[in-house]
Protein backbone atom coordinates (compact mmCIF):
# COMPACT_ATOMS: atom_id res chain seq x y z
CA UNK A 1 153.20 71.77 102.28
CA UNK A 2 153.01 73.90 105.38
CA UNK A 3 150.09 74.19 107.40
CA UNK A 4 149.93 78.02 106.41
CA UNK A 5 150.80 77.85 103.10
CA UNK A 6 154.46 79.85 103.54
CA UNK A 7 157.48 79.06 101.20
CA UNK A 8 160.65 80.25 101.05
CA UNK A 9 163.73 79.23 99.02
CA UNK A 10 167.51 80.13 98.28
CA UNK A 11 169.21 80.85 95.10
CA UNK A 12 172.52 82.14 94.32
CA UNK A 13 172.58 84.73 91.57
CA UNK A 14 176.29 84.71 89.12
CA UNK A 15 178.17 87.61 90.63
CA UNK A 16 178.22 88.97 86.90
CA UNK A 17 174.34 89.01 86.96
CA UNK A 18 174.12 90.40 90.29
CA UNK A 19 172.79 94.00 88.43
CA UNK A 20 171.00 93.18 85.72
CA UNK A 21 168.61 90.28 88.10
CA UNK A 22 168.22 92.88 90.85
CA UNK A 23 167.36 95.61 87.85
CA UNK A 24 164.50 93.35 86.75
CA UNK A 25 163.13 92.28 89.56
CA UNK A 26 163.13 96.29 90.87
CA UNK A 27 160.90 96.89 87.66
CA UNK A 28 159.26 93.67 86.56
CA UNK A 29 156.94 93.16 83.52
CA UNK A 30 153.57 93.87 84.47
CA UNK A 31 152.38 90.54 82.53
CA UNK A 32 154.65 88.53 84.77
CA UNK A 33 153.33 90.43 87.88
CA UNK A 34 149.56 89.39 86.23
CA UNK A 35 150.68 85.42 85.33
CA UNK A 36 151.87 85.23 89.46
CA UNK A 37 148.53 86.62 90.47
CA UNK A 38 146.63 84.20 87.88
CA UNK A 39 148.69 81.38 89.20
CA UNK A 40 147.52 82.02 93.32
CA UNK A 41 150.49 83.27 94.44
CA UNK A 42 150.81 86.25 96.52
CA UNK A 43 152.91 88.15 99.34
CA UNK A 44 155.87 87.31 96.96
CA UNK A 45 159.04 88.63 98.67
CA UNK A 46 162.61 88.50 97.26
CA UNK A 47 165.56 89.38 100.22
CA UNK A 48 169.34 89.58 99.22
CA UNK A 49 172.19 88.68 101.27
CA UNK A 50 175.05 89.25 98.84
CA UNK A 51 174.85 86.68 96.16
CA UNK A 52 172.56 84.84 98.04
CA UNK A 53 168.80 85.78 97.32
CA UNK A 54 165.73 84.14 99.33
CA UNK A 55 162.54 84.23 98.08
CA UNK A 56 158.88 83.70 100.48
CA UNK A 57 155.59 83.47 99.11
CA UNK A 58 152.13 82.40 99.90
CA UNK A 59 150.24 79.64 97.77
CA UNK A 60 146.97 77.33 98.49
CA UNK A 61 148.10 75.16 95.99
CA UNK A 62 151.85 75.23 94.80
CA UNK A 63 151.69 72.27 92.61
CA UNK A 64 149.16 74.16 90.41
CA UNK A 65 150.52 77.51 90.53
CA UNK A 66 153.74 76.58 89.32
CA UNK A 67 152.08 74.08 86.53
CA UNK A 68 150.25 77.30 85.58
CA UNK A 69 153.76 78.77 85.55
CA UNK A 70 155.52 76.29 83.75
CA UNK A 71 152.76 76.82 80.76
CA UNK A 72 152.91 80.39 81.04
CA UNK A 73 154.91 81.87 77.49
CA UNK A 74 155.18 85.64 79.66
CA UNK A 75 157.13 83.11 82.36
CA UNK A 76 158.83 81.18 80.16
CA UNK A 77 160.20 85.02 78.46
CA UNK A 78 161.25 86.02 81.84
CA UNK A 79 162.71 82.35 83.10
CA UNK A 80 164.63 81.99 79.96
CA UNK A 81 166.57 85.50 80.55
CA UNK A 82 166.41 84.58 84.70
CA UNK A 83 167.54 81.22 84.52
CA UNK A 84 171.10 82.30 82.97
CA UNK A 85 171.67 84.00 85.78
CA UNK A 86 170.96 81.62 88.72
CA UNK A 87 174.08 79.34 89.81
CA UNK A 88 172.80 76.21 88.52
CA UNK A 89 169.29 76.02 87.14
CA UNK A 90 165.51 75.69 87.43
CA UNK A 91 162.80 74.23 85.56
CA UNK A 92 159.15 74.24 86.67
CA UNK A 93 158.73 71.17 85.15
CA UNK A 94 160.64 69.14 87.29
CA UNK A 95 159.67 66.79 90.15
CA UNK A 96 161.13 69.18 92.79
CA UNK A 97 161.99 72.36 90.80
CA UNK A 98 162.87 74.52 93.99
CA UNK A 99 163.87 73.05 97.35
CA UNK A 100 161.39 74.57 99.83
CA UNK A 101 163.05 75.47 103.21
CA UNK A 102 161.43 74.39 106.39
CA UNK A 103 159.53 76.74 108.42
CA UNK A 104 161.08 76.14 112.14
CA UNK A 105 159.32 79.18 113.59
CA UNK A 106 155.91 81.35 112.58
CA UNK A 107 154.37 84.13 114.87
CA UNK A 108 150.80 84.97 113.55
C-alpha cells in the first residue's frame, strides 16, 4: 500500500473492443458508479494511450473495496461484459487481481 493511498494500473484493451470499452466507460451505469462509491474508492481516473489504458484511484483500504467489489452482482454485470475485452483477464478474487504500479514520484 502507499503511504497516500494512490493506485494506478495498466491494461491493454483488444483493438476490436477499443469502442465499445471507451463507449461504456464515457457513460457508465449509475449503479456501478454507486457500488465504487460504497466500496471507498474515489478520484477514479481512466487515461488512454492507444490500446494501452491506465487507471489511478484513491482507496483507505483496497483489500476491502475490491472484496466489496468482487461480491457486488452490478460489478460482476459490468466485469463480465469488461473482462472480454481486456488482453488477458481479471478476477477480483484473486490473490493479486491487478498489478499496482509503483509510485516513484508524488507532489502534494
Amino acid at each position: 500500500m502507499t503511504a497516500n493511498n494512490k493506485y494506478a494500473w495498466v491494461w491493454e484493451i483488444k483493438p476490436e473492443c477499443i469502442d465499445e470499452y471507451v463507449k461504456m466507460h464515457l457513460n457508465p451505469w449509475p449503479e456501478i458508479m454507486e457500488e465504487h462509491a460504497k466500496a471507498g474508492i474515489r478520484n477514479y481516473s481512466i487515461f488512454r494511450n492507444g490500446t494501452q489504458f491506465i487507471y489511478t484511484f484513491e482507496c483507505d483500504d483496497v483489500k476491502k473495496a475490491f472484496d466489496y467489489l468482487d461480491n457486488s452482482e452490478d460489478c460482476q454485470r459490468w466485469n463480465e461484459i469488461t473482462s472480454k475485452m481486456v488482453q488477458g483477464s481479471f478476477d477480483f478474487s484473486a490473490t493479486e487481481p491487478i498489478k499496482f504500479l509503483q509510485q516513484v514520484f508524488y507532489l502534494k
